[in-house]
C-alpha atoms as a PDB file:
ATOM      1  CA  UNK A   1     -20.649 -48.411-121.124  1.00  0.00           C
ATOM      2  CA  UNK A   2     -22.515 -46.678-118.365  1.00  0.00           C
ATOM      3  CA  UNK A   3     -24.527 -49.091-117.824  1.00  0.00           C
ATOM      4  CA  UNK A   4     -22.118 -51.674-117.356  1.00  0.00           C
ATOM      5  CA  UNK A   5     -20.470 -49.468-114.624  1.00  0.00           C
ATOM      6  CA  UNK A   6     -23.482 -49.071-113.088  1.00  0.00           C
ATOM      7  CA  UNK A   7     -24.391 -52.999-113.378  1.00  0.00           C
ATOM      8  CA  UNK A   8     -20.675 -52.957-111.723  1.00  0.00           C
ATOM      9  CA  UNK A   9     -21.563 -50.456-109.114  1.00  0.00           C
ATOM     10  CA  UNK A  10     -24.560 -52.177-107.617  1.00  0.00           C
ATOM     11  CA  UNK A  11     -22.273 -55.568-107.357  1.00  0.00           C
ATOM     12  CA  UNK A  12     -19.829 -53.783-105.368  1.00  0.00           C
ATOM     13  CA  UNK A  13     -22.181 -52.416-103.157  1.00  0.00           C
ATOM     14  CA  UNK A  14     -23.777 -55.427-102.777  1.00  0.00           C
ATOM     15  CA  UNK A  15     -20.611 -57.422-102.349  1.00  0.00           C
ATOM     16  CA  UNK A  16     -19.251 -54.735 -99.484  1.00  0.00           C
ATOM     17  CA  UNK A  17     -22.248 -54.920 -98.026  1.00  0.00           C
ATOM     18  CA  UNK A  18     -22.144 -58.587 -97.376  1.00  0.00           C
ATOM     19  CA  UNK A  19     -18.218 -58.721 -96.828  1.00  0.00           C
ATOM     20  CA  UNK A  20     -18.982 -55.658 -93.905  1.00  0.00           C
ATOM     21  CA  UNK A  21     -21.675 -57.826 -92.400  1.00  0.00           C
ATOM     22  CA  UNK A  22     -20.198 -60.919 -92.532  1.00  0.00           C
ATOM     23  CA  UNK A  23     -17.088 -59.216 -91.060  1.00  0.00           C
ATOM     24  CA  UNK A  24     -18.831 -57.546 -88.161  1.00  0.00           C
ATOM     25  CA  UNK A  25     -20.907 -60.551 -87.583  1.00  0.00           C
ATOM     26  CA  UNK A  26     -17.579 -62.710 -87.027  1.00  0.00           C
ATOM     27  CA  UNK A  27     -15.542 -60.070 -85.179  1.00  0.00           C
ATOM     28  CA  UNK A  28     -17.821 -58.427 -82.961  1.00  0.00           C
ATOM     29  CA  UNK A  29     -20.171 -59.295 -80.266  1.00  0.00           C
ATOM     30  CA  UNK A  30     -23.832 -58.005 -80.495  1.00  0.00           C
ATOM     31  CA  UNK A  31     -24.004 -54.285 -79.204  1.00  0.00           C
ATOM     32  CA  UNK A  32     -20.437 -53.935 -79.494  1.00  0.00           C
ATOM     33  CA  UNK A  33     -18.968 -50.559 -80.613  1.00  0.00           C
ATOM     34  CA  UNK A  34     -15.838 -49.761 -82.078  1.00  0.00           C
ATOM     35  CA  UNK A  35     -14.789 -45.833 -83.248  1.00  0.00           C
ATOM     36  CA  UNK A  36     -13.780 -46.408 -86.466  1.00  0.00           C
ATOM     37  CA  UNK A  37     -13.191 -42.253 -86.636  1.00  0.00           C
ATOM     38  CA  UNK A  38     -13.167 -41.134 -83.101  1.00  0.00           C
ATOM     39  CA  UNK A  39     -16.292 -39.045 -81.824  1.00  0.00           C
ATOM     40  CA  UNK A  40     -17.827 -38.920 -86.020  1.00  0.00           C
ATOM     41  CA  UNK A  41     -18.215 -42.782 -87.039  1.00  0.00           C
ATOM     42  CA  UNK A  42     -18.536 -45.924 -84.693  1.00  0.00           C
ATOM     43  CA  UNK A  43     -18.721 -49.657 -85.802  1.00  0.00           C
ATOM     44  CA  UNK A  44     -21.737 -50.923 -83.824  1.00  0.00           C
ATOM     45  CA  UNK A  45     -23.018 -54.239 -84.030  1.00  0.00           C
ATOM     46  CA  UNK A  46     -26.509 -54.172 -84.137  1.00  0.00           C
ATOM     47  CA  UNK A  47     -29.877 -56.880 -85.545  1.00  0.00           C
ATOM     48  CA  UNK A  48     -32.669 -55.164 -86.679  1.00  0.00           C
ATOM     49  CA  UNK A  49     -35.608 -57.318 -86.893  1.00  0.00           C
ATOM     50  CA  UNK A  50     -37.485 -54.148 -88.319  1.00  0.00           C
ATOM     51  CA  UNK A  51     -37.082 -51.402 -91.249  1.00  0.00           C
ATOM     52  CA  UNK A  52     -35.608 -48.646 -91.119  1.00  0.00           C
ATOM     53  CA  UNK A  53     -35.903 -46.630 -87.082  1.00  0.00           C
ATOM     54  CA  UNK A  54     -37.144 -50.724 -86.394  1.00  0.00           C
ATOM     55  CA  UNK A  55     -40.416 -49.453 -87.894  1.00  0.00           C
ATOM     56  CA  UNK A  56     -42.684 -52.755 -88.532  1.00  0.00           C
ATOM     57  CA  UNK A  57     -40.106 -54.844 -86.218  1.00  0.00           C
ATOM     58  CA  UNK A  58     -40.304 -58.511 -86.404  1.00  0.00           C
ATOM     59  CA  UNK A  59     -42.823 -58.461 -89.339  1.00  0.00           C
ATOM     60  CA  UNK A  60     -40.235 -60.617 -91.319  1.00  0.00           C
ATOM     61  CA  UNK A  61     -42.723 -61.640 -94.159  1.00  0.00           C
ATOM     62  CA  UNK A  62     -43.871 -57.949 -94.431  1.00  0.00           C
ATOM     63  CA  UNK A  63     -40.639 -56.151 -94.981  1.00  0.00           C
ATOM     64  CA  UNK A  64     -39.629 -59.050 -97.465  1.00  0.00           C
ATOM     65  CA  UNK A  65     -42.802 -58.857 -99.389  1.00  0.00           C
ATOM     66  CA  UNK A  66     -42.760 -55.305 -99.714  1.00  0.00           C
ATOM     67  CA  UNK A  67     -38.962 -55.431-100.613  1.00  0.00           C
ATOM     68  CA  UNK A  68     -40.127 -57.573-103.575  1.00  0.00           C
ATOM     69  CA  UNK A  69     -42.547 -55.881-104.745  1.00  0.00           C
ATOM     70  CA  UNK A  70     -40.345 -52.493-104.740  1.00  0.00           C
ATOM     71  CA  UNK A  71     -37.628 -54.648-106.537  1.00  0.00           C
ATOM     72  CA  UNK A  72     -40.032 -55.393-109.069  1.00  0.00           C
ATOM     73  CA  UNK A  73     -41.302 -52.167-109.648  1.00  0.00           C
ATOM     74  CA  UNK A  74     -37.614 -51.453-109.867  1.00  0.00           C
ATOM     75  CA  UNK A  75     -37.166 -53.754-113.039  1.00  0.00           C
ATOM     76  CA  UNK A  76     -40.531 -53.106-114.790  1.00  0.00           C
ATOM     77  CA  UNK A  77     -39.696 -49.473-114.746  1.00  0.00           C
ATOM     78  CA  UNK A  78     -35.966 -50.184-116.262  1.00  0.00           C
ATOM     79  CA  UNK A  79     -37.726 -52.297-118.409  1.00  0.00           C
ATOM     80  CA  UNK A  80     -40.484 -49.905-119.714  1.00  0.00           C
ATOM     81  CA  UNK A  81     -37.925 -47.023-119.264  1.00  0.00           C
ATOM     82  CA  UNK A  82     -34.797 -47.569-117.845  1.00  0.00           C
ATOM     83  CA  UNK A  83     -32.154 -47.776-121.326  1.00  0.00           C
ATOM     84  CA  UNK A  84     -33.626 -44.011-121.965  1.00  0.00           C
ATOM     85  CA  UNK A  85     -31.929 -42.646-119.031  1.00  0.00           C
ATOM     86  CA  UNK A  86     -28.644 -43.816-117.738  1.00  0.00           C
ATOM     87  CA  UNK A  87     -29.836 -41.768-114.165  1.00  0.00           C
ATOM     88  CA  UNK A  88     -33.080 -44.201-114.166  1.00  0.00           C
ATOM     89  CA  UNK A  89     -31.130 -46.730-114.704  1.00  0.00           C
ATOM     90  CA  UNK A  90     -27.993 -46.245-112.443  1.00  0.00           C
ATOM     91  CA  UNK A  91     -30.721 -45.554-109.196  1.00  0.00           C
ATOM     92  CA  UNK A  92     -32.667 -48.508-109.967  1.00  0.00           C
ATOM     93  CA  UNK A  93     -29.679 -51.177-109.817  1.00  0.00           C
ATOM     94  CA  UNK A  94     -28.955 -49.286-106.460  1.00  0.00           C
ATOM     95  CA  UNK A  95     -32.108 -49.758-104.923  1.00  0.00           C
ATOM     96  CA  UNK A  96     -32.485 -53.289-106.178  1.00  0.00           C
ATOM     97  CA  UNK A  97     -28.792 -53.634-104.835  1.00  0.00           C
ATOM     98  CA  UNK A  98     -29.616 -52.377-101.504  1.00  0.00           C
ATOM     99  CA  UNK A  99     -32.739 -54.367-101.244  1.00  0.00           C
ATOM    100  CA  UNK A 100     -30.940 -57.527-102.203  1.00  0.00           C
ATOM    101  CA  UNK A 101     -28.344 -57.129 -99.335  1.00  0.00           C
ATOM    102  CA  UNK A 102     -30.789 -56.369 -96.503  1.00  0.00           C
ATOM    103  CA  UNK A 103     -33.475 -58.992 -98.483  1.00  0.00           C
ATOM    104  CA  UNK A 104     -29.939 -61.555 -97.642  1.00  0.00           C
ATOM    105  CA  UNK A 105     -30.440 -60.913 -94.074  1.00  0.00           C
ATOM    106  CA  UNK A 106     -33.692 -61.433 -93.072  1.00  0.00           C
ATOM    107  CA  UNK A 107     -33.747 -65.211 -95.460  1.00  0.00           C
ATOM    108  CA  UNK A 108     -30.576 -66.176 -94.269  1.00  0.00           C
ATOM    109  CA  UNK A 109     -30.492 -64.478 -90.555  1.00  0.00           C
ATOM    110  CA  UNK A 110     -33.965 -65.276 -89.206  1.00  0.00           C
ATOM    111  CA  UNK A 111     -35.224 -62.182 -90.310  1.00  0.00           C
ATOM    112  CA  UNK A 112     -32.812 -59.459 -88.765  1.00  0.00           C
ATOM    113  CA  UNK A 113     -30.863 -57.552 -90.737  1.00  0.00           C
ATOM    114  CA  UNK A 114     -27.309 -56.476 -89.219  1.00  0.00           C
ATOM    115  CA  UNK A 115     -26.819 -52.976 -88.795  1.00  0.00           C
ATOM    116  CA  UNK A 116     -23.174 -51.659 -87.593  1.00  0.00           C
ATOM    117  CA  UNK A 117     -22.870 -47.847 -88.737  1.00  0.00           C
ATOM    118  CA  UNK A 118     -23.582 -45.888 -86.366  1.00  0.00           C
ATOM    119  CA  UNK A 119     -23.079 -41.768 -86.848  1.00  0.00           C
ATOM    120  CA  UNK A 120     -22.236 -39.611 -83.392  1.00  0.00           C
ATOM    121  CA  UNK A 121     -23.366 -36.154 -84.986  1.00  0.00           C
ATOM    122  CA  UNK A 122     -27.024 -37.477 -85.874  1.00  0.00           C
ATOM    123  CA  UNK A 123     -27.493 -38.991 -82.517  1.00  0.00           C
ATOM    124  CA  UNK A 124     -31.005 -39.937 -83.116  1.00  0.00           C
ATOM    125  CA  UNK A 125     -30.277 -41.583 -86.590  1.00  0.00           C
ATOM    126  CA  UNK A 126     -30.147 -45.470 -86.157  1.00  0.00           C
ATOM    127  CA  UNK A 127     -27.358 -47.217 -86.834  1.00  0.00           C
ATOM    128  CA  UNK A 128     -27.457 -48.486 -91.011  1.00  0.00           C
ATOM    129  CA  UNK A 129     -25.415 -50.422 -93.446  1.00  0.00           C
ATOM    130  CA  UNK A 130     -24.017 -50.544 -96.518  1.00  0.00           C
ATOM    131  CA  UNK A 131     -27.195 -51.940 -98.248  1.00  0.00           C
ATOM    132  CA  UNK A 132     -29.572 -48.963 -96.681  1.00  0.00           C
ATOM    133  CA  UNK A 133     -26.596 -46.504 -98.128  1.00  0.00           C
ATOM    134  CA  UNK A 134     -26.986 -48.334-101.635  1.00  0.00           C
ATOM    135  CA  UNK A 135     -31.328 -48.048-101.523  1.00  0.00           C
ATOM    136  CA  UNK A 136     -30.682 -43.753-100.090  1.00  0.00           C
ATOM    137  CA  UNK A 137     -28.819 -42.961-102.944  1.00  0.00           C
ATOM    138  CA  UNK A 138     -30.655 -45.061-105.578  1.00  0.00           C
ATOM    139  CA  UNK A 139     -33.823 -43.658-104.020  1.00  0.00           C
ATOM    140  CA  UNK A 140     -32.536 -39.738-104.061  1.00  0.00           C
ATOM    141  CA  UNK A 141     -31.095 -39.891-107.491  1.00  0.00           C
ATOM    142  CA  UNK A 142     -34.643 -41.538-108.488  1.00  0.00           C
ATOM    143  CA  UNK A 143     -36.263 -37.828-106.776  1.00  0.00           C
ATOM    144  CA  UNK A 144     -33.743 -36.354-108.984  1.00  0.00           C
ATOM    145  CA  UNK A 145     -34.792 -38.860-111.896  1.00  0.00           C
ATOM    146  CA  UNK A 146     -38.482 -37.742-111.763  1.00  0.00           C
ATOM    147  CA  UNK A 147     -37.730 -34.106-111.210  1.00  0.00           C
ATOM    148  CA  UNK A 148     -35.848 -33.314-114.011  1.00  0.00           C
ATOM    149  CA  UNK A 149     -38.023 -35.648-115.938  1.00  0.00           C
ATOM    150  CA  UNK A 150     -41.271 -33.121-114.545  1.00  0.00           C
ATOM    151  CA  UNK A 151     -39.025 -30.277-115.212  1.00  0.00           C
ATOM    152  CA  UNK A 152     -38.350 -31.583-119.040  1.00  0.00           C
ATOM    153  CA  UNK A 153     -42.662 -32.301-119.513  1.00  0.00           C
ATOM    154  CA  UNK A 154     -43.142 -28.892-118.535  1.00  0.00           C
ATOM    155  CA  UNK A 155     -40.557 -27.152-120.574  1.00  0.00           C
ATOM    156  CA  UNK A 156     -41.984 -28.761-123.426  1.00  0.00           C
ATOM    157  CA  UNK A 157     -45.406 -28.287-122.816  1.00  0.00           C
ATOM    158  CA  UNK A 158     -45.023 -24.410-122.450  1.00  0.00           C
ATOM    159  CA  UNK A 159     -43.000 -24.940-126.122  1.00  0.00           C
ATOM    160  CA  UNK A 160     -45.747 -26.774-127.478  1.00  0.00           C
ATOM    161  CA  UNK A 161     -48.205 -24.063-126.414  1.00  0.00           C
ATOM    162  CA  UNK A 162     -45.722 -21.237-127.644  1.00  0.00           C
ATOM    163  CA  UNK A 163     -46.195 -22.692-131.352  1.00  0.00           C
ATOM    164  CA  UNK A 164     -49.400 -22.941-130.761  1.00  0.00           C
ATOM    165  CA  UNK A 165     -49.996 -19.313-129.798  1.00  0.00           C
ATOM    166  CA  UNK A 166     -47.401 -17.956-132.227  1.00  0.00           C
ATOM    167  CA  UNK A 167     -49.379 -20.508-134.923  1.00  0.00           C
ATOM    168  CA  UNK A 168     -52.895 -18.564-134.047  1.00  0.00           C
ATOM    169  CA  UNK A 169     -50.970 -15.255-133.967  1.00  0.00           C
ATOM    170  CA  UNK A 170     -49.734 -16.249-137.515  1.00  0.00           C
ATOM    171  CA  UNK A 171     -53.638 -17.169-138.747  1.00  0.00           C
ATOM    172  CA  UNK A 172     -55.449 -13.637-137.389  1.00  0.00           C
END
């Protein structure tokens, strides 16, 4: 069941990401702002021919190739592990949800990807949109994937070397 939510989860995102784009696209003009809550959150109509702060801007074929390949480490590591953990698997359909939405843009856009959130109390954050939410939180709960998966390893090596010390204690 969980998985279907999340399967259901990374539509939505994806779908309100496009819906939001297409909707800013039609409604604003580029660079214009809107509060949407006054002084905290601004609709700003933005392209963004580059990743994330325009890093590798107008390197179309770059960011889409290495959104690919990230997509497809994405599935191979559902695949190898993904139906063992529900958190793997729930933060991979995120990312690849994410990716998908901005991976929209730059085919079907020339290669910018429309940006229109813009926060006022991180004034040096750039303005994002739904699909860069969808790949933060698939890509923090992944952290938290591979931390408690570290933190689990370790617990049970220190159990496994507890027998074994309690297993030589038993032979002397």
């Amino acid at each position: 069941m969980l998985y279907a939510i999340a399967g259901l989860v990374s539509v939505l995102f994806l779908v309100a990401d496009q819906l939001s784009k297409s909707y800013v696209a039609n409604n604003f003009t580029l660079t214009e702002s809107m509060p949407l809550i006054d002084g905290v959150i601004d609709l700003t109509y933005i392209h963004n021919l580059g990743g994330a702060w325009g890093i590798m801007n107008g390197h179309t074929w770059v960011l889409l190739s290495l959104t690919l390949l990230i997509m497809i480490v994405c599935i191979a590591m559902v695949i190898k592990n993904g139906f063992k953990s529900k958190l793997l698997f729930f933060a991979v359909c995120l990312v690849i949800s994410g990716g998908l939405g901005n991976m929209i843009d730059r085919i079907f856009r020339g290669g910018q990807v429309i940006d229109f959130i813009h926060l006022h109390f991180m004034p040096d954050f750039p303005v994002f949109n739904i699909a860069d939410c969808a790949v933060c939180i698939g890509a923090g709960l992944l952290m938290l994937y591979f931390i408690t998966d570290m933190v689990k390893d370790y617990k049970k090596r220190r159990e496994n070397e507890e027998i074994i010390h309690s297993t030589e204690q038993d032979e002397l």
